[in-house]
Protein backbone atom coordinates (compact mmCIF):
# COMPACT_ATOMS: atom_id res chain seq x y z
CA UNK A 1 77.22 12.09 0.30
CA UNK A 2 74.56 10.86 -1.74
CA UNK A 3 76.49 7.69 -2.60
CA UNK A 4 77.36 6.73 1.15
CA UNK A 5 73.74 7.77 2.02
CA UNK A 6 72.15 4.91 -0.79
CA UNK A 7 74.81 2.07 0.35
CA UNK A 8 73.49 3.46 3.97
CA UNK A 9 69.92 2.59 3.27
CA UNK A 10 70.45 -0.40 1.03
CA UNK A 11 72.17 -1.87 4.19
CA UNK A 12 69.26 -1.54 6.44
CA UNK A 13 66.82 -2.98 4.25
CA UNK A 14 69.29 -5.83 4.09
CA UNK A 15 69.62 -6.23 7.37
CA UNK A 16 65.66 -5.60 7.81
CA UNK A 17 65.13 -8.70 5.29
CA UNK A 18 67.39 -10.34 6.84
CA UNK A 19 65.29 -9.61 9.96
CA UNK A 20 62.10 -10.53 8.84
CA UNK A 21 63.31 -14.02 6.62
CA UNK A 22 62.42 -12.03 3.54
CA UNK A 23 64.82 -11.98 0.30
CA UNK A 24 66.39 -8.20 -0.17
CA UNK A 25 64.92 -8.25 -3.77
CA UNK A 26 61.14 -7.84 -2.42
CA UNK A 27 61.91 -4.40 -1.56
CA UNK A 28 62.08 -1.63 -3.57
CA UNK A 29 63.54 1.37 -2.84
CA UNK A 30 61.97 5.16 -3.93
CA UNK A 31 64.07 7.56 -3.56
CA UNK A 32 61.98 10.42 -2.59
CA UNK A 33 63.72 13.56 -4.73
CA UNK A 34 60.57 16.00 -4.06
CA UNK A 35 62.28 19.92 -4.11
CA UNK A 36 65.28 18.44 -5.10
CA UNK A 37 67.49 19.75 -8.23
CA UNK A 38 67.69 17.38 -11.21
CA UNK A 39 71.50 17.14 -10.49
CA UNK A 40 71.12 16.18 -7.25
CA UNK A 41 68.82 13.46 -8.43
CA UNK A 42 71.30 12.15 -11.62
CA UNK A 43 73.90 11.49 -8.39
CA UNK A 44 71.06 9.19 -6.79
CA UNK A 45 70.15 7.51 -10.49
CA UNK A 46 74.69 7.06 -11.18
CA UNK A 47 74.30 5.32 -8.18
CA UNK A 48 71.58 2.83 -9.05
CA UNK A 49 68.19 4.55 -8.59
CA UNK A 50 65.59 3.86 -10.75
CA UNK A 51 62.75 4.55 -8.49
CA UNK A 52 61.84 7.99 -7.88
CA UNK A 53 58.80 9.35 -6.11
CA UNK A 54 57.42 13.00 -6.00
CA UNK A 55 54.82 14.89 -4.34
CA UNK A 56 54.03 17.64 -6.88
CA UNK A 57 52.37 16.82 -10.70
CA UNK A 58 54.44 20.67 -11.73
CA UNK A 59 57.84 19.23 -10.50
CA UNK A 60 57.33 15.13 -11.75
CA UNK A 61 56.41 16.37 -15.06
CA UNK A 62 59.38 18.76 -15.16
CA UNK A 63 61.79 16.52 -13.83
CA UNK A 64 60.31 13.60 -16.45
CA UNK A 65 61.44 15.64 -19.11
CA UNK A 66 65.28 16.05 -18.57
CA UNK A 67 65.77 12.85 -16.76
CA UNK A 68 66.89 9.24 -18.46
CA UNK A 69 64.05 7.02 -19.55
CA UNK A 70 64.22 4.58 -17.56
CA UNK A 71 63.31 5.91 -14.72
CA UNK A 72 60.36 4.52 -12.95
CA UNK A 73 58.00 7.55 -12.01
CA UNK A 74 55.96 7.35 -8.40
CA UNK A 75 52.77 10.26 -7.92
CA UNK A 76 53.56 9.61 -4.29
CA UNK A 77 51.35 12.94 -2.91
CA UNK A 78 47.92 13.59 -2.79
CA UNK A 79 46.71 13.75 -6.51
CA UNK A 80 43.86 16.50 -7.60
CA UNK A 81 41.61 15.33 -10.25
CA UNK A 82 42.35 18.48 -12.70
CA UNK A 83 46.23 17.39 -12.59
CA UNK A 84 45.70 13.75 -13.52
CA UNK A 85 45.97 14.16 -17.39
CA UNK A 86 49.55 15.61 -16.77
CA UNK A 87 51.13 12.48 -15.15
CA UNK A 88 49.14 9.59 -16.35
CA UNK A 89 51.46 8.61 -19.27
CA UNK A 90 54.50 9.47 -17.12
CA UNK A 91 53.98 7.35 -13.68
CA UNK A 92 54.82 3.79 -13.01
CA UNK A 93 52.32 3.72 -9.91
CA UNK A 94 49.75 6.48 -8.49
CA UNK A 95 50.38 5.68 -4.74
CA UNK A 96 47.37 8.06 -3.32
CA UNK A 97 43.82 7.27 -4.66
CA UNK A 98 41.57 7.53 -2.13
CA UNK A 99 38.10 8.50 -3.67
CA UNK A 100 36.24 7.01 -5.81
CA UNK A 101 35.77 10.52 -8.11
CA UNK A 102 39.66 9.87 -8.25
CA UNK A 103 39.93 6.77 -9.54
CA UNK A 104 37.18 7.36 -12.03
CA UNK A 105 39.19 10.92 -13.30
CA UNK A 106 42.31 8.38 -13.78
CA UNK A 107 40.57 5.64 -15.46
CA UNK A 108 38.71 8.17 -17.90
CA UNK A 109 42.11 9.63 -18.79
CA UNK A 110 43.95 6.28 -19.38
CA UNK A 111 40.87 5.14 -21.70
CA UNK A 112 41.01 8.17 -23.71
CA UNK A 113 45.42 7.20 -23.95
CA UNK A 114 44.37 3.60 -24.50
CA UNK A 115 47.30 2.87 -21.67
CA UNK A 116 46.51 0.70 -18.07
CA UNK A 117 47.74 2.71 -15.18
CA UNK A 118 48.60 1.00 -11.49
CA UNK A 119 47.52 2.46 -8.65
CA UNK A 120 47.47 2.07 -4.98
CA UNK A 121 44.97 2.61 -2.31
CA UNK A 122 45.60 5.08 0.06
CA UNK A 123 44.86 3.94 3.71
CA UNK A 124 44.72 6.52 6.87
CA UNK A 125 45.84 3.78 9.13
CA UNK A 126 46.35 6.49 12.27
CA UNK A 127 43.49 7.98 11.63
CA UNK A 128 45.01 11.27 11.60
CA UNK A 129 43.25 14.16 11.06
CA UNK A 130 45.96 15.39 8.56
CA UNK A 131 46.54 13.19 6.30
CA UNK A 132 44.90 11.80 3.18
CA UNK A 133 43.23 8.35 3.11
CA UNK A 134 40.33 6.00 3.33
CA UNK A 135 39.90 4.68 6.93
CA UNK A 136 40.83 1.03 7.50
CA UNK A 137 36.66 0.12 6.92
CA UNK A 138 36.53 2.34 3.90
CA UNK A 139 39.47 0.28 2.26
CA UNK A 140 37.60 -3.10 0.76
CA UNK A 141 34.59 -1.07 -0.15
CA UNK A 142 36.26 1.02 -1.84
CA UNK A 143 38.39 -0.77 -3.96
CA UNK A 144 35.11 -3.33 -5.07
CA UNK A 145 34.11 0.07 -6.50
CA UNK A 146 37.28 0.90 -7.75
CA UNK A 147 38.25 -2.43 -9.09
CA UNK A 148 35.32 -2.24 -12.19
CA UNK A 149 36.86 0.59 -13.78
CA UNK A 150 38.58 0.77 -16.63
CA UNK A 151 42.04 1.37 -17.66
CA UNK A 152 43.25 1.34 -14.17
CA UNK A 153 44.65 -1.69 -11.82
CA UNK A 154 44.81 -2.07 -8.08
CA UNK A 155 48.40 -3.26 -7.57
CA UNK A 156 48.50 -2.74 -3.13
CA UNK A 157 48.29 -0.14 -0.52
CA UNK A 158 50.01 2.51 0.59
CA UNK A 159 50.30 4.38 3.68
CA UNK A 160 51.65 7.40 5.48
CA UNK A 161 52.49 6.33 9.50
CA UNK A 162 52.61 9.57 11.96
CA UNK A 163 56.17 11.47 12.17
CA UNK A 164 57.55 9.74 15.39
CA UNK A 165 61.23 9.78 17.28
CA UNK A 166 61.01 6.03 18.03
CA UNK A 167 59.66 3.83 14.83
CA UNK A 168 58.74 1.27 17.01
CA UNK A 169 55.50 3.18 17.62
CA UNK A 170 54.46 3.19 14.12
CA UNK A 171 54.90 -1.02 14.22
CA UNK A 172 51.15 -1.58 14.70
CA UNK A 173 50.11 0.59 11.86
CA UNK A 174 52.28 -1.99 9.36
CA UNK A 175 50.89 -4.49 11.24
CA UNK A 176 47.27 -3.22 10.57
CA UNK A 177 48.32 -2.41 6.83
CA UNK A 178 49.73 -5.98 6.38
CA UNK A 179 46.77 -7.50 7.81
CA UNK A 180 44.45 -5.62 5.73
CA UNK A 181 46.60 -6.31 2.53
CA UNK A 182 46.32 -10.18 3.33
CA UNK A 183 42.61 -9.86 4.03
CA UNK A 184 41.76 -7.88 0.30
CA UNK A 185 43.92 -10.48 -1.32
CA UNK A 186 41.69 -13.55 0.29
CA UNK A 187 38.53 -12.10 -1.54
CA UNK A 188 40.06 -12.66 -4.96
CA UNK A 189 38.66 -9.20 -6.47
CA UNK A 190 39.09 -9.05 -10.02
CA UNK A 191 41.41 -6.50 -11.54
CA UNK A 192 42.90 -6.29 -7.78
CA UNK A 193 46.05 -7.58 -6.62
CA UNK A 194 47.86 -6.92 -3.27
CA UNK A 195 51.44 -7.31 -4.38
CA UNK A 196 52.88 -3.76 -3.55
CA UNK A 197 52.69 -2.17 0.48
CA UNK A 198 54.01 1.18 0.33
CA UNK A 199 55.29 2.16 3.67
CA UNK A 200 57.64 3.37 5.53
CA UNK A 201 59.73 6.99 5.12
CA UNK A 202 63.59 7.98 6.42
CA UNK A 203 62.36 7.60 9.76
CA UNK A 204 60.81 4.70 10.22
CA UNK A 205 61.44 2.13 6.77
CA UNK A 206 63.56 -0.61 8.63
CA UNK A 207 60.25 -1.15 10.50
CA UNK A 208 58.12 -1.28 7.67
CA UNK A 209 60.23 -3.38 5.99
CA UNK A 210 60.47 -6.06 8.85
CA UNK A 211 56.34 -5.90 8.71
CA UNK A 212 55.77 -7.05 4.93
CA UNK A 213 56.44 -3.14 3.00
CA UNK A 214 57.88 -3.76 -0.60
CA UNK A 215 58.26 -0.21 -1.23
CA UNK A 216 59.71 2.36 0.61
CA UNK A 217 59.89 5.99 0.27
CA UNK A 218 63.27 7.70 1.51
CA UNK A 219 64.02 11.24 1.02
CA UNK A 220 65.70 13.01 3.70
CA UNK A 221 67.76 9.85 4.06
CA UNK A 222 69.04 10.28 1.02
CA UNK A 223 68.87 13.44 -0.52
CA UNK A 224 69.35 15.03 3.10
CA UNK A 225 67.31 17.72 4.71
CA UNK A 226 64.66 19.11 2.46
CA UNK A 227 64.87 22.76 0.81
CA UNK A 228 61.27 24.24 0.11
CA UNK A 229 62.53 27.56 -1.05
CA UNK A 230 63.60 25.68 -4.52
């Protein structure tokens, strides 16, 4: 299942690139393995995976421990400042600051390591009460505070689009996002670069991909339905 499910997704991007006039290689896929068994994720990493993203610092750090090395790590949920020293030396990319107090926790931690960790900007782009996120104004302000730290890199944005039937109706958030990622990149911050957009989930990534996302997050596409009694 998990196989067919992969070759599935890896298809629509294609055919999203393909879409779009963008080369297949600027997307990368995460497969999203949050409450998922380790097994269940060695199926996804035979196949190919090397991305994996996860929502909780207890599971990531458990599932770092038993799983290959080269695996490239993603903090893809909202990250409390107390949990930070867990994952720091295990992540490829922190998807979800959005405070200052949260970048500063992360860059203290990496200085203390002596490592450089990557990080993305998390934008609220539907304004939803809900979700996690510095409003599209609070974005650029933000990361001119953020981008003085050190230890710690601004590699993009990321963002999480409402749960919707039809993905069309999340199109104008990308758009925003990919606006906004074009505009940050014009001011030429130091220490900030706006190669990575991280959006689009199982519902709705053939969208984001055909509006500029190089990462996607896809869990329920392939894993399948989620199981939070785990």
């Amino acid at each position: 299942m998990i196989r067919d499910n992969i070759e599935k997704v890896q298809k629509n991007i294609k055919q999203s690139c393909r879409t779009a006039g963008r080369a297949e290689t600027e997307v990368t896929l995460i497969a999203v393995s949050k409450t998922k068994p380790v097994p269940m994720l060695m199926d996804a990493y035979e196949c190919g995976c090397r991305h994996f993203g996860e929502n909780k610092v207890q599971e990531l750090v458990a599932k770092y421990e038993v799983m290959p090395k080269d695996i490239h790590w993603h903090m893809i949920g909202h990250l409390q400042r107390n949990k930070v020293k867990y994952i720091i030396d295990k992540v490829s990319l922190i998807h979800s600051v959005d405070s200052m107090r949260l970048a500063e926790e992360i860059s203290r931690e990496a200085s203390k390591r002596g490592i450089e960790v990557s990080v993305l900007i998390e934008v609220n782009a539907a304004e939803e009460e809900s979700k996690y996120g510095v409003s599209v104004q609070e974005t650029l302000p933000l990361i001119q505070e953020i981008a003085s730290l050190p230890g710690i890199h601004i590699k993009g944005l990321m963002t999480i689009a409402p749960y919707v039937e039809n993905s069309e109706e999340n199109r104008p958030y990308f758009k925003i996002m990919q606006q906004l990622a074009v505009d940050i990149s014009r001011k030429n911050i130091d220490n900030v670069s706006m190669n990575i957009l991280s959006m689009g989930m199982t519902g709705d990534y053939m969208t984001a991909v055909e509006e500029g996302a190089t990462c996607v997050r896809v869990g329920t596409g392939i894993f399948g339905e989620r199981q939070y009694d785990v």
